[in-house]
Protein backbone atom coordinates (compact mmCIF):
# COMPACT_ATOMS: atom_id res chain seq x y z
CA UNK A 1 0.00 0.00 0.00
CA UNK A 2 2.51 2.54 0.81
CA UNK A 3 4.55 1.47 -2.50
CA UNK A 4 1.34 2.01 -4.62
CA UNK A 5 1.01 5.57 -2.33
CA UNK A 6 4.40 6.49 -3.23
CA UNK A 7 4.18 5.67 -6.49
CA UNK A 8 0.88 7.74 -7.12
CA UNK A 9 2.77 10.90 -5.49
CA UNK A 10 6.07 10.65 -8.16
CA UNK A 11 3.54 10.16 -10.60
CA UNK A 12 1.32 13.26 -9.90
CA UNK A 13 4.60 15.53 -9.47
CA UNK A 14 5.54 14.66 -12.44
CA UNK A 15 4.61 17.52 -14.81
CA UNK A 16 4.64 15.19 -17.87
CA UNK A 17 1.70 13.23 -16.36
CA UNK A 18 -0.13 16.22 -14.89
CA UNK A 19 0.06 18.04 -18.52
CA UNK A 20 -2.29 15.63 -20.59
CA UNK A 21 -4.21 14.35 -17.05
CA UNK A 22 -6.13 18.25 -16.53
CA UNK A 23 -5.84 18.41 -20.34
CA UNK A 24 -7.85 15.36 -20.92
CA UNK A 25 -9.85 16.08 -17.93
CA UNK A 26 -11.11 19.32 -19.48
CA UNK A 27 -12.27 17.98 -22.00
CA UNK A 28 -13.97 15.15 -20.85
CA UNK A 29 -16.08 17.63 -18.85
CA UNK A 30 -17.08 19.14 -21.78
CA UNK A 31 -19.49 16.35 -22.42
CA UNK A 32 -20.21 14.96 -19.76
CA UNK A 33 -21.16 18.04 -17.12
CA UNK A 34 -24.38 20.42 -17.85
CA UNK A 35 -23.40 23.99 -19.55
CA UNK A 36 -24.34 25.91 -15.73
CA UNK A 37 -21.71 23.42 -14.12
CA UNK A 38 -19.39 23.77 -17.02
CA UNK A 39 -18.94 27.46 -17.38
CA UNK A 40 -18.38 27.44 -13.38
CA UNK A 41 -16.13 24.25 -12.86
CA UNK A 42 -14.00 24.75 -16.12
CA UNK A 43 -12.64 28.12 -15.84
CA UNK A 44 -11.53 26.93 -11.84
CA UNK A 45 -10.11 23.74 -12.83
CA UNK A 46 -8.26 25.90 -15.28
CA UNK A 47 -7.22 28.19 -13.07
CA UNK A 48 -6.07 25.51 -10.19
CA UNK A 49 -3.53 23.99 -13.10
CA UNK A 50 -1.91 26.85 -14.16
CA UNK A 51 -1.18 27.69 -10.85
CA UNK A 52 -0.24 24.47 -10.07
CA UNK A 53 2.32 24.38 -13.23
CA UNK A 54 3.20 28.01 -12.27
CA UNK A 55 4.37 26.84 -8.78
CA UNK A 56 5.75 23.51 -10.19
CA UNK A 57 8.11 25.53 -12.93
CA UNK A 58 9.42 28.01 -10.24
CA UNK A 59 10.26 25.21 -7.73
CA UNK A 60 12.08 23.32 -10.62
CA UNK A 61 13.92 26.72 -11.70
CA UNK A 62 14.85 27.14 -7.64
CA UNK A 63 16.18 23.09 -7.35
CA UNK A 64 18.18 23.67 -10.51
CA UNK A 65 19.95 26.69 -9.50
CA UNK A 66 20.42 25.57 -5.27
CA UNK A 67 23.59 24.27 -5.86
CA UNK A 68 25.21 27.10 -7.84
CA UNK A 69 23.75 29.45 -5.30
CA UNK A 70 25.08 27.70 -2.38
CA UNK A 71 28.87 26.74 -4.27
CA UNK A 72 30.20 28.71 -6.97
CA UNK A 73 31.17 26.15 -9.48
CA UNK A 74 32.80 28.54 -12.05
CA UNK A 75 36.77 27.57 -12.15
CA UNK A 76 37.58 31.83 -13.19
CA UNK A 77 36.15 32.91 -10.36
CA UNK A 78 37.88 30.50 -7.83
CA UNK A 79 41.05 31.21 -9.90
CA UNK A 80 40.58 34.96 -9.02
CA UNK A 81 39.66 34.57 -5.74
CA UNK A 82 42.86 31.80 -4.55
CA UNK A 83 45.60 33.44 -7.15
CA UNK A 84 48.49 32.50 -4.74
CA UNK A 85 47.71 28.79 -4.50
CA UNK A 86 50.56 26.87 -6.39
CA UNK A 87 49.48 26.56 -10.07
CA UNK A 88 51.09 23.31 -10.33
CA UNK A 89 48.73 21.74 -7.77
CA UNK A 90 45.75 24.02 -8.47
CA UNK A 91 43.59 23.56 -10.22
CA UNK A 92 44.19 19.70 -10.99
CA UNK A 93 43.81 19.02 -14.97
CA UNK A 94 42.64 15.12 -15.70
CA UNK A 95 43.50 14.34 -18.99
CA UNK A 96 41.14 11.34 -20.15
CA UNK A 97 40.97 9.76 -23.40
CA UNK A 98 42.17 13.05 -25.13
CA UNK A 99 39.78 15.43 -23.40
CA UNK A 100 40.87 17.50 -20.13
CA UNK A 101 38.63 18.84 -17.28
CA UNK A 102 40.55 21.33 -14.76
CA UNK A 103 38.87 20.41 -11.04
CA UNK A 104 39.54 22.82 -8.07
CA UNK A 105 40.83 20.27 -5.48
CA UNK A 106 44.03 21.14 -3.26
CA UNK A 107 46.16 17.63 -2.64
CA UNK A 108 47.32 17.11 0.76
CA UNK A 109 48.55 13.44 0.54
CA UNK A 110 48.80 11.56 -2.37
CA UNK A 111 48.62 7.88 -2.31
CA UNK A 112 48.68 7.12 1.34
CA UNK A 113 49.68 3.59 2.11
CA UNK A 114 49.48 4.28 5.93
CA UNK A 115 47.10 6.00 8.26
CA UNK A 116 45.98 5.89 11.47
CA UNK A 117 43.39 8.08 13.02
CA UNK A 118 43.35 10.33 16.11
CA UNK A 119 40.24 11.57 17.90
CA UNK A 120 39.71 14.04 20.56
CA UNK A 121 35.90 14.38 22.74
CA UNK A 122 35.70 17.57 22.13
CA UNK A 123 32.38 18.23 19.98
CA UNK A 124 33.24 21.31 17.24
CA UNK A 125 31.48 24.13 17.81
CA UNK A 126 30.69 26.80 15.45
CA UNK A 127 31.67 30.72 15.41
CA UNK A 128 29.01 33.29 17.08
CA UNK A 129 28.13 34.21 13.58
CA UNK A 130 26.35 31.48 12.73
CA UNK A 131 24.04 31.24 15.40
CA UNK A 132 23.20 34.54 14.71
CA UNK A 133 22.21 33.39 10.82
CA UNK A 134 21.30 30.15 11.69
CA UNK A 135 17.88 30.06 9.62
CA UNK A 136 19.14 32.31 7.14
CA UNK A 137 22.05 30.15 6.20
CA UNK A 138 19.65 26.92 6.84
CA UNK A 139 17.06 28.20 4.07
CA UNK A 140 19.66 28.08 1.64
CA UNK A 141 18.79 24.44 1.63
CA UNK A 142 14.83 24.89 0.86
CA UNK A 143 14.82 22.60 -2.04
CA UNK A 144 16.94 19.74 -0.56
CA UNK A 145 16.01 16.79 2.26
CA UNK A 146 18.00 17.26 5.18
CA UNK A 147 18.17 16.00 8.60
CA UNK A 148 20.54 15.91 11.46
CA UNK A 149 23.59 13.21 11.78
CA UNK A 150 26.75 13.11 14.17
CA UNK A 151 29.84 12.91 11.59
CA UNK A 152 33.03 13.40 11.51
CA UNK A 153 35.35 16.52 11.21
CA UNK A 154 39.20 16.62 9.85
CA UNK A 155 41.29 19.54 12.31
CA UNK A 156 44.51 19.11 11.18
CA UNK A 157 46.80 16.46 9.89
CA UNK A 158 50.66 15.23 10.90
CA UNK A 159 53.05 12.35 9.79
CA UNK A 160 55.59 10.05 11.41
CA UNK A 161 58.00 8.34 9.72
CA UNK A 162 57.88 4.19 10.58
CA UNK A 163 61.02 1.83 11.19
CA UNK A 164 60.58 0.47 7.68
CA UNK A 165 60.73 4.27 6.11
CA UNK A 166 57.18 4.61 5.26
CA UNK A 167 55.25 7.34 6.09
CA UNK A 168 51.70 7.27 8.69
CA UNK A 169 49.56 9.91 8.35
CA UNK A 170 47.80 11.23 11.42
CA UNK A 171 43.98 12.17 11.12
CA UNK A 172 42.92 14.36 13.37
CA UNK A 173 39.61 14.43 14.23
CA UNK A 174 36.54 15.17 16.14
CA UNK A 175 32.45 15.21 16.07
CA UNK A 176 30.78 17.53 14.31
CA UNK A 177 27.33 17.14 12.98
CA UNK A 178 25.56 17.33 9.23
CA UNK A 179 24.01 20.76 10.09
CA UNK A 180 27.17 22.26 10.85
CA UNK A 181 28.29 20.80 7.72
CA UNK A 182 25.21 22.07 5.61
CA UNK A 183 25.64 25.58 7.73
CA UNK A 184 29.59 25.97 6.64
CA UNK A 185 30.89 24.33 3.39
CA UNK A 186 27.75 23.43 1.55
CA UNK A 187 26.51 26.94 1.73
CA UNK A 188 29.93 28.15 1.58
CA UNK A 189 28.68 31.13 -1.51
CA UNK A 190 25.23 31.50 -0.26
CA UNK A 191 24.59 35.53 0.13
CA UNK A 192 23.60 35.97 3.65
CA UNK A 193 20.93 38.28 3.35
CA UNK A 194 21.95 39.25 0.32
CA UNK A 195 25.33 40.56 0.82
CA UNK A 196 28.30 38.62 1.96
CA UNK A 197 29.11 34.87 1.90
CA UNK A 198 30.80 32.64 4.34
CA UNK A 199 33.32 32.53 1.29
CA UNK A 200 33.81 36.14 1.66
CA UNK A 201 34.06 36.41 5.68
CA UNK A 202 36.15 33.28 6.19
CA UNK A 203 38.26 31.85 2.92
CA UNK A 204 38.80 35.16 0.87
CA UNK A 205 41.85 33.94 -0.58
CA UNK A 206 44.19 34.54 -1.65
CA UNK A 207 45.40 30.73 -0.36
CA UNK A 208 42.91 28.23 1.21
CA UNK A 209 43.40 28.36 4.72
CA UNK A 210 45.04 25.11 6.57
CA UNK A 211 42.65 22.62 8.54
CA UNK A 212 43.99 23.88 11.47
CA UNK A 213 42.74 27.11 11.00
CA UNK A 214 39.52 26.74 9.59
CA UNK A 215 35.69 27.90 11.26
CA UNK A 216 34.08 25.58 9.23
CA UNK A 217 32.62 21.87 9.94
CA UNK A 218 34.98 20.37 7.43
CA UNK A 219 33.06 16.85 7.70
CA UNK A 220 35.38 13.92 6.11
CA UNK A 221 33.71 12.82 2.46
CA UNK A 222 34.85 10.28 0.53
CA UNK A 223 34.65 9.26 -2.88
CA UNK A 224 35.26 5.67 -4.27
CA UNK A 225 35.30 4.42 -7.94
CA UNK A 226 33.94 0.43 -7.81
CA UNK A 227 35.60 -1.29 -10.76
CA UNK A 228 34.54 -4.48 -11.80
CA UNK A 229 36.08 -7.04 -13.79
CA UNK A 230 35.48 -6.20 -17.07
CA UNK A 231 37.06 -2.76 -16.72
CA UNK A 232 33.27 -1.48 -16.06
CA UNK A 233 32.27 1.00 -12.94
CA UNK A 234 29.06 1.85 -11.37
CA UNK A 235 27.68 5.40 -11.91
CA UNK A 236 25.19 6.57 -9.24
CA UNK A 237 22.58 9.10 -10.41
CA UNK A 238 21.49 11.59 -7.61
CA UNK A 239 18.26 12.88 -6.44
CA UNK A 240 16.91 16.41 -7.33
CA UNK A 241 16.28 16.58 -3.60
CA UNK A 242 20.46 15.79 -2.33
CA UNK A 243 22.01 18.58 -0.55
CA UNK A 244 24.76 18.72 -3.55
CA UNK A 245 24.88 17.83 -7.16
CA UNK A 246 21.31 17.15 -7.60
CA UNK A 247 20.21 14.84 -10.58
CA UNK A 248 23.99 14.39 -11.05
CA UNK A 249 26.49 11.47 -11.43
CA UNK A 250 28.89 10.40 -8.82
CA UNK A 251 31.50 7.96 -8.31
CA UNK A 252 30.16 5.08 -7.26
CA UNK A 253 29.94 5.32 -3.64
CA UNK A 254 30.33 9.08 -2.40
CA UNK A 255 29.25 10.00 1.34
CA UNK A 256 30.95 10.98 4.64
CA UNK A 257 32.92 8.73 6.83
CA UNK A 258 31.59 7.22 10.44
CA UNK A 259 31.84 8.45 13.92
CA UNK A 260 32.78 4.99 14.59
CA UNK A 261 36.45 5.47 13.47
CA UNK A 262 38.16 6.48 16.67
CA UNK A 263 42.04 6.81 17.86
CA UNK A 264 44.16 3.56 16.38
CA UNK A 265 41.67 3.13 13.44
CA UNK A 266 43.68 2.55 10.28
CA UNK A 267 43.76 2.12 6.84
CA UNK A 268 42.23 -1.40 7.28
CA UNK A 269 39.21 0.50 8.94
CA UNK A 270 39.01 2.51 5.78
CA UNK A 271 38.90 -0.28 3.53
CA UNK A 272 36.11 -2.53 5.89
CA UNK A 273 34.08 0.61 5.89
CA UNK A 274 34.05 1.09 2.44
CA UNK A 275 33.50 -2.70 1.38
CA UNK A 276 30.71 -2.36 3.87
CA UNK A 277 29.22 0.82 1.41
CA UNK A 278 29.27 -0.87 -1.46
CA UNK A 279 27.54 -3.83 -0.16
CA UNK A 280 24.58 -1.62 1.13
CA UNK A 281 24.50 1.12 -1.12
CA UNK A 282 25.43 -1.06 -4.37
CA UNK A 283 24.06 -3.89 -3.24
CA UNK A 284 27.11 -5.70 -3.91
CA UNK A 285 27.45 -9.54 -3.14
CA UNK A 286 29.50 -10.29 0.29
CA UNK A 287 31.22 -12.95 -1.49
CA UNK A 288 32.20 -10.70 -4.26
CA UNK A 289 34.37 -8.43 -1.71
CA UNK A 290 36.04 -10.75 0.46
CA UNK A 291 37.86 -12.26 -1.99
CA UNK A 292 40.35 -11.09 -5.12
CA UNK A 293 40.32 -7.47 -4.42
CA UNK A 294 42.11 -4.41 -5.20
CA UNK A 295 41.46 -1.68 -2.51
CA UNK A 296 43.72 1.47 -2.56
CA UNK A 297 43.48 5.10 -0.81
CA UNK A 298 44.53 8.01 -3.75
CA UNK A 299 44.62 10.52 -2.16
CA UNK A 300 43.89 13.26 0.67
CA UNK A 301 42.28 16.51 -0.88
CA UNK A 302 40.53 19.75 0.27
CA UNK A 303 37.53 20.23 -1.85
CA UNK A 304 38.23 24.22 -3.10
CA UNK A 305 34.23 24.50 -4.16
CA UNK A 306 33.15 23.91 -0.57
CA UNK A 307 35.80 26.10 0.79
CA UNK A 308 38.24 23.29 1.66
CA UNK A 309 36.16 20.73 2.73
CA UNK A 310 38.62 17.52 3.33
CA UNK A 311 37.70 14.49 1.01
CA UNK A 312 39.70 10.65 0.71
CA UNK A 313 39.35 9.33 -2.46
CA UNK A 314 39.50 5.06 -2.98
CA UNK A 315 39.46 2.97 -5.89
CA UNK A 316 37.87 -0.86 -5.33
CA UNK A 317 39.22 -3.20 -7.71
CA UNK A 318 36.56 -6.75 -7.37
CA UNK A 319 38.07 -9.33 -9.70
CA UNK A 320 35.88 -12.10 -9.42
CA UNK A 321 32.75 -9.62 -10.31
CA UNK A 322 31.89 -8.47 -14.02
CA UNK A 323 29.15 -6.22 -14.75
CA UNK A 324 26.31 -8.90 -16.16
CA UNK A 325 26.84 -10.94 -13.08
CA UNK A 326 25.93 -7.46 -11.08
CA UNK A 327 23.47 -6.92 -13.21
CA UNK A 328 21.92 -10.28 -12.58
CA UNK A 329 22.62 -9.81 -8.95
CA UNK A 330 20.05 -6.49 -9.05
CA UNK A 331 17.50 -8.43 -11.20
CA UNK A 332 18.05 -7.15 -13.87
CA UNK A 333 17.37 -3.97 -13.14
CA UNK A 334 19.81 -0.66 -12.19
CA UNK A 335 16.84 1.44 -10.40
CA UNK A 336 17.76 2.20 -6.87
CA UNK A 337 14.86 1.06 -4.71
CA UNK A 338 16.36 2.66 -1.63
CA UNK A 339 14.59 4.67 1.90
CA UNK A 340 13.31 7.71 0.24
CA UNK A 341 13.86 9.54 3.43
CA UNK A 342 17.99 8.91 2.96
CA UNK A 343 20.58 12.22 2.61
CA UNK A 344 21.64 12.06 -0.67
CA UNK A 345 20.04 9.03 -2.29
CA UNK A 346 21.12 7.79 -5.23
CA UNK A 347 17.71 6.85 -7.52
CA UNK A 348 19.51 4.85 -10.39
CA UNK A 349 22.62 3.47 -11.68
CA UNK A 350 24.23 3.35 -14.90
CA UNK A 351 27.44 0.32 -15.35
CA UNK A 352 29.70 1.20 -18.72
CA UNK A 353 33.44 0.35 -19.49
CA UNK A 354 36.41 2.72 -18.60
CA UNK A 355 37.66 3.39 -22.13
CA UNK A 356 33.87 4.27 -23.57
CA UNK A 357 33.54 7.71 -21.28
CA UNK A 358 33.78 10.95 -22.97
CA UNK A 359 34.32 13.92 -22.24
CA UNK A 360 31.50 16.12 -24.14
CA UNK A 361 33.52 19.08 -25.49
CA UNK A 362 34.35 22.00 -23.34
CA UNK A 363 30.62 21.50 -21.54
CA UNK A 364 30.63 20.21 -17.99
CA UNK A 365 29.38 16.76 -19.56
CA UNK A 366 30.09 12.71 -20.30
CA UNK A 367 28.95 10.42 -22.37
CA UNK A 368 28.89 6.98 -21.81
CA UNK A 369 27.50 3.64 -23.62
CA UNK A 370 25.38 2.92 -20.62
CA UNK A 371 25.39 -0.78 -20.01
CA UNK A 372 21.83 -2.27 -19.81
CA UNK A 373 20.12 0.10 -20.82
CA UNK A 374 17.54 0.81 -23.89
CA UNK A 375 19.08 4.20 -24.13
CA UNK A 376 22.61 3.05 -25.08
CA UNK A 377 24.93 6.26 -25.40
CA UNK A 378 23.82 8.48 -22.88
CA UNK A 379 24.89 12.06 -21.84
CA UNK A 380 25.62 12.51 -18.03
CA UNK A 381 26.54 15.82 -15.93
CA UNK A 382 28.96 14.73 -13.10
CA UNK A 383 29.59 16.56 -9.79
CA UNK A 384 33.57 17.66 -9.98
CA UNK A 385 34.53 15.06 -7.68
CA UNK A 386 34.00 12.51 -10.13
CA UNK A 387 36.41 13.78 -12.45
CA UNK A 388 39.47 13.18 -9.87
CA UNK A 389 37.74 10.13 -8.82
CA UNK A 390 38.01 8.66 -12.46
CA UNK A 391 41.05 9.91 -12.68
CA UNK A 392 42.65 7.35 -10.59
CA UNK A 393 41.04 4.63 -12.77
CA UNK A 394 43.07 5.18 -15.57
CA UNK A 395 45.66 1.95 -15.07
CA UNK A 396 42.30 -0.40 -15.20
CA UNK A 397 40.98 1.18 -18.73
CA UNK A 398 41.20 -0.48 -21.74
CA UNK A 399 39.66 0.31 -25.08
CA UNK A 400 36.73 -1.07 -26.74
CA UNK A 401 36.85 -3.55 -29.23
């Protein structure tokens, strides 16, 4: 029952059904009421769906443009504004299959083989400002699902060198929560009534400021490409309702990581954590991730869009998996039947080989040969994140036959 209710409500918001439902309605009731009726009930159905569409059309305009509002995505202006970063670092350029994309992410640590985390009670607490702008800042978010979470915040970072000469890196962390998160770096260009950002007050340029220094909740996200083993990867669509890159691709798992990683997790955490997100998000076989598998941390970065939010990325290499036998594994089908009431669901998936993405000109676009699907070639508009992420796949593509 509460399938068939859900079902009825993404049907009736759906402007494509609601178009040719009061159209056909209308005219229906031409025959079928008397001409008193008529003249009266006509004109107010009328009236009812073009307000209806009116409101529809405006809240679709507001959902598309959230996410530029709240993160300036525009690589000049970010170039303007952080001019003294090191041009060889920033932006990064990923070159793939002949195309290039330039992606404003800072490196910290690139290719980690060791980490080890370590956490201090303190909760993070935000500056005086905004709890003065609290609901201003929070409205910036009108067109997105939110709710509250405990995660996890990156302060600062130091390294040790080991007996054997390689290096562990030291996370530093503590508990923050998602509204913090949402308050800070996900609204980090939002005009605060109208005038000045947080980007303005608190990263101006012209250098990112260090971890250690930051006011905002700088919540841990990670990013993982999931190859399988016929050089394919899964490609999560978002929902026009996530608090960032709505209707978007990903890689294919993005998210934050737990509270539960505390002082003397490692790198082993990392990689049981994220075998345990592709098994729930992916819905990804136990067997297939125990066994025959490639798991390796690229990098550390600071994510310059949401004024230096901290991000790990991870590729997960499952040998023993190929894409039909996932594909099977869903039933056959790549539609995400997930908790509707989830922060930043994915709704779909696509599943196409490495060598077969392209980059779509100089527009902010792929195109893939999606996998499964009637549509074949399809054109996709990725989040930045999964630019990097596929950058790190490049050793596993190979070219179409």
């Amino acid at each position: 029952m509460e399938t068939m209710i859900n079902g009825a409500k993404r049907l009736w918001n759906n402007s494509y059904f609601r178009v040719p439902f009061f159209s056909i309605f209308v005219v229906i009731s031409f025959f079928v009421l008397p001409v008193e009726t008529r003249n009266v009930f006509v004109p107010a159905v009328i009236g009812f769906f073009l307000s209806n569409l009116i409101t529809s059309l405006v809240n679709s305009y507001k959902n598309s443009r959230e996410d530029k509002v709240k993160s300036k995505q525009d690589g000049s202006f970010l170039k303007k504004v952080y001019y003294e970063e090191d041009v060889k670092k920033v932006p990064i350029v990923i070159d793939y299959n002949g195309l290039k994309r330039e992606v404003y992410f800072k490196t910290i640590i690139d290719s980690p083989k060791k980490i080890i985390f370590e956490h201090k009670p303190e909760m993070f607490m935000l500056d005086d400002l905004f709890s003065t702008f609290y609901f201003d800042i929070l409205k910036s978010h009108s067109n997105s699902y939110i709710k509250n979470v405990d995660t996890l915040r990156l302060y600062d970072i130091d390294s040790k060198k080991d007996d054997d000469g390689e290096t562990t890196y030291i996370l530093k962390t503590q508990k923050t929560n998602y509204f913090d998160h949402l308050l800070t770096n996900r609204a980090i260009d939002y005009p605060i009534r109208g005038s000045a950002s947080l980007r303005h007050i608190y990263e101006p340029g012209p250098v990112l400021r260090p971890l250690s220094e930051s006011s905002f909740a700088n919540q841990i996200g990670f990013n993982c490409m999931v190859i399988l083993s016929d050089h394919t990867i899964i490609i999560p669509r978002r929902s026009k309702n996530a608090t960032y890159s709505k209707d978007k691709v990903t890689a294919s798992l993005t998210g934050r990581l737990p509270v539960s990683l505390k002082t003397g997790s490692t790198e082993k955490d990392l990689e049981l954590f994220v075998k345990k997100q592709a098994k729930e998000k992916l819905g990804i076989n136990e067997k297939y991730l125990n066994s025959d598998v490639e798991f390796k941390i690229c990098s550390i970065v600071q994510d310059i869009y949401e004024g230096g939010k901290p991000q790990i990325y991870f590729t997960l290499k499952l040998n023993t998996l190929s894409s039909l036998d996932y594909f099977k594994e869903r039933g056959s089908s790549l539609i995400n039947r997930c908790d509707p009431y989830q922060l930043d669901r994915d709704i779909r998936f696509y599943v196409t080989n490495l060598g077969d993405i392209k980059f779509v000109g100089r527009k902010d676009k792929i195109s893939i040969n999606s996998k499964y699907d009637k549509k074949g070639r399809v054109r996709l508009k990725p989040e930045k994140s999964f630019y990097l992420c596929l950058s790190y796949t490049q050793k596993y593509k190979v070219n179409e036959l």
